[in-house]
Protein backbone atom coordinates (compact mmCIF):
# COMPACT_ATOMS: atom_id res chain seq x y z
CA UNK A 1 123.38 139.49 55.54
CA UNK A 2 122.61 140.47 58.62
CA UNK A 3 125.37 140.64 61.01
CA UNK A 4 128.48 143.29 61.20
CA UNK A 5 131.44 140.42 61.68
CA UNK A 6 131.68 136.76 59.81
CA UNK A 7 134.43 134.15 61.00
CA UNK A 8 135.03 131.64 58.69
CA UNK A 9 137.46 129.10 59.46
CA UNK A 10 139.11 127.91 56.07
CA UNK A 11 140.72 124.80 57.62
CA UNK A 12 137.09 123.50 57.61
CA UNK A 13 136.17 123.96 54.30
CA UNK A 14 138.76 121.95 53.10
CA UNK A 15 139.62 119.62 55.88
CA UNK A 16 136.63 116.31 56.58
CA UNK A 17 138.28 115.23 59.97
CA UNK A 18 138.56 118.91 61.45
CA UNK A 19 138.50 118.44 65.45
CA UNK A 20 134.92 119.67 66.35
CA UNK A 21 136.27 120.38 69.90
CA UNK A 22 138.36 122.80 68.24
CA UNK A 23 135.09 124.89 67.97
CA UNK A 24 133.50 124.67 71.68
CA UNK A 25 137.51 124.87 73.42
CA UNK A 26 140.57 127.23 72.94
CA UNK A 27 142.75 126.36 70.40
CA UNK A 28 146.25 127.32 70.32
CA UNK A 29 147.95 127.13 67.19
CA UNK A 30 151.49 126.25 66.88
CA UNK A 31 152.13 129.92 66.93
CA UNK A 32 150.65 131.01 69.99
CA UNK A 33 147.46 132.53 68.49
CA UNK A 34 144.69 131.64 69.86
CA UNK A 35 142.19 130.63 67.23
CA UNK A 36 139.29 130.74 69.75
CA UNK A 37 139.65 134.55 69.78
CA UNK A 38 138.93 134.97 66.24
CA UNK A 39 135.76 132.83 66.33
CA UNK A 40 132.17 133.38 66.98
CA UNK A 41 129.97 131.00 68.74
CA UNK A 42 127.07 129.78 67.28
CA UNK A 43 127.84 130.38 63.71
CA UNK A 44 124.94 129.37 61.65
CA UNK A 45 126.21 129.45 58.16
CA UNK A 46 128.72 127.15 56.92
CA UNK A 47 132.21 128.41 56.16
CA UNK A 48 131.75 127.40 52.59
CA UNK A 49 128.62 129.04 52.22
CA UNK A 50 130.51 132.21 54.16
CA UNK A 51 133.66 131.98 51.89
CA UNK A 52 131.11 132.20 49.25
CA UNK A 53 129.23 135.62 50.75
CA UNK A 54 132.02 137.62 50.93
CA UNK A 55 131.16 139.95 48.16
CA UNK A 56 133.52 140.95 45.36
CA UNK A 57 134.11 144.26 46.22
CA UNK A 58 134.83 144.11 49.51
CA UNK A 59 138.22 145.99 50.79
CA UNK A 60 141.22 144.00 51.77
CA UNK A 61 142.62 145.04 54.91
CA UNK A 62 146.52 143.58 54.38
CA UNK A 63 148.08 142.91 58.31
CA UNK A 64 151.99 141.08 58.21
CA UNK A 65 152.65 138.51 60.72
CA UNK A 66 151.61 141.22 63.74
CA UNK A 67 148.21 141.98 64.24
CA UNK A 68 148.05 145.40 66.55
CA UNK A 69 146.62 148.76 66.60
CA UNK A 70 149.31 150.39 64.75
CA UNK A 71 149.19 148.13 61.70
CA UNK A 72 144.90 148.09 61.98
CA UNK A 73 145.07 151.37 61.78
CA UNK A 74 147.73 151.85 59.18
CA UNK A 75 146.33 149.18 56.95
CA UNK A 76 142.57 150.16 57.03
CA UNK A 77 143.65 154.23 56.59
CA UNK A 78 145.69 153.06 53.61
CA UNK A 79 142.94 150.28 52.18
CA UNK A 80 139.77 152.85 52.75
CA UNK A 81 141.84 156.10 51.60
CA UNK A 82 141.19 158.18 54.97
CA UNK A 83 141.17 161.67 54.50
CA UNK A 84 144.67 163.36 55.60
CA UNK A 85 142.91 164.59 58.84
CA UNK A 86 143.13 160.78 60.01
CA UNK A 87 144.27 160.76 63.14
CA UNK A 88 145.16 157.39 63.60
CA UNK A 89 142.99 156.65 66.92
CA UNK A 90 140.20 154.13 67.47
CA UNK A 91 137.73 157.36 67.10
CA UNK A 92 138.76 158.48 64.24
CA UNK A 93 138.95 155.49 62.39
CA UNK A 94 135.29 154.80 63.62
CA UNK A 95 134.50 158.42 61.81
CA UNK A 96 136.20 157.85 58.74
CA UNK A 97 134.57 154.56 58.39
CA UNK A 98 131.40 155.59 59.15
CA UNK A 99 131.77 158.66 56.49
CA UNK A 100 133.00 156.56 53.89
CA UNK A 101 131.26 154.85 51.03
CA UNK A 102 132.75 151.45 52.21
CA UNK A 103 130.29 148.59 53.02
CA UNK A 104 132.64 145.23 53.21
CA UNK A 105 135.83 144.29 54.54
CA UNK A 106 137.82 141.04 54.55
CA UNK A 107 140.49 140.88 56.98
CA UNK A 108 142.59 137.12 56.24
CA UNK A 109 144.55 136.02 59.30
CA UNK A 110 146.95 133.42 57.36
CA UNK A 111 150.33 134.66 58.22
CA UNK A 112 149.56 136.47 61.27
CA UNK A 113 152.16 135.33 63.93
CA UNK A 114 150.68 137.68 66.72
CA UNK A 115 147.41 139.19 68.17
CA UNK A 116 147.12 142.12 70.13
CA UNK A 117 143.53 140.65 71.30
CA UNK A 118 142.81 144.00 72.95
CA UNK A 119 143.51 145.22 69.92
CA UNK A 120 141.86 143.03 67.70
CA UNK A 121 138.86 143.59 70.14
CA UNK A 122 138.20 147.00 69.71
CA UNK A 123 138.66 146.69 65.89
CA UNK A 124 135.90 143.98 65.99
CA UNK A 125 133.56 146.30 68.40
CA UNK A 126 134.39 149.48 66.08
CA UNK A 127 133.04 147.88 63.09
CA UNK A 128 129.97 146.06 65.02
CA UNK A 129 129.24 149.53 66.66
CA UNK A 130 129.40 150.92 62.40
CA UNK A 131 127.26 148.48 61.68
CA UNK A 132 124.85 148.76 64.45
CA UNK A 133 124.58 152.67 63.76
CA UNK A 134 124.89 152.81 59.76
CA UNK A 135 124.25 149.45 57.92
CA UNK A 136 127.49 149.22 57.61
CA UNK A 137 130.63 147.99 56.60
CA UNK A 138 130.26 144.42 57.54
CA UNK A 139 134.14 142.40 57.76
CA UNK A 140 134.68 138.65 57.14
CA UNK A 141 137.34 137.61 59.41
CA UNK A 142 139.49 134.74 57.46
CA UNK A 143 141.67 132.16 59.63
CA UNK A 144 143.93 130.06 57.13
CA UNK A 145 146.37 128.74 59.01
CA UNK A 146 147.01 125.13 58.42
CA UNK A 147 147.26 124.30 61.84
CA UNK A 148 144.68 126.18 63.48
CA UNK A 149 142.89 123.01 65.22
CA UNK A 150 145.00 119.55 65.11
């Protein structure tokens, strides 16, 4: 592997007829996320063959139905066992990642009735900057919503 963040769209794994305009355009869901913010362009991998990379071990990260800062923070402190001297802040998280043993992350969108994109952004660019500077982790972000592209 050789990238920090996977997207892998589970609707087209199991779905022949999946709208390919779905990847190139914004895509509102019936929920109001917007499934174009939680894809990459250019994937080259299939999102079977992704599915299929995401290694055994990798670490959870369990959001409800609102994706924010708070619960990022919350979930991956609780997921990763963060020291107590956690701070929960965007820097500090990026320091207890970095210092931890962890080295993949799934993070499954199914359920998720709100994105904080701003959010969600610097969550993506604190792993991608861990990655860049350690090897590591490396996060497969998992969209399973059943209507993610009609």
């Amino acid at each position: 592997m050789s990238q920090a963040i996977y997207y892998v769209n589970k609707n087209q794994i199991n779905q022949s007829n999946t709208n390919q305009n779905c990847i190139n355009q914004n895509c509102i869901n019936q929920n109001g996320v917007d499934q174009n913010s939680i894809k990459q362009n250019n994937i080259n991998q299939s999102n079977s063959a992704l599915i299929d990379s995401i290694p055994e071990q990798a670490l959870n990260i369990p959001i409800g139905n609102v994706l924010d800062k708070k619960t990022l923070l919350n979930s991956l402190a609780k997921v990763a066992n963060f020291p107590d001297y956690f701070a929960h802040n965007w820097d500090s998280a990026w320091d207890c990642l970095t210092d931890s043993d962890i080295t993949h992350l799934t993070l499954y969108l199914n359920g998720v009735e709100k994105i904080n994109t701003e959010d969600f952004n610097v969550f993506k660019r604190i792993i991608e900057d861990a990655y860049k500077d350690f090897g590591k982790p490396q996060l497969w972000i998992v969209a399973a919503s059943d209507d993610a592209c009609e």
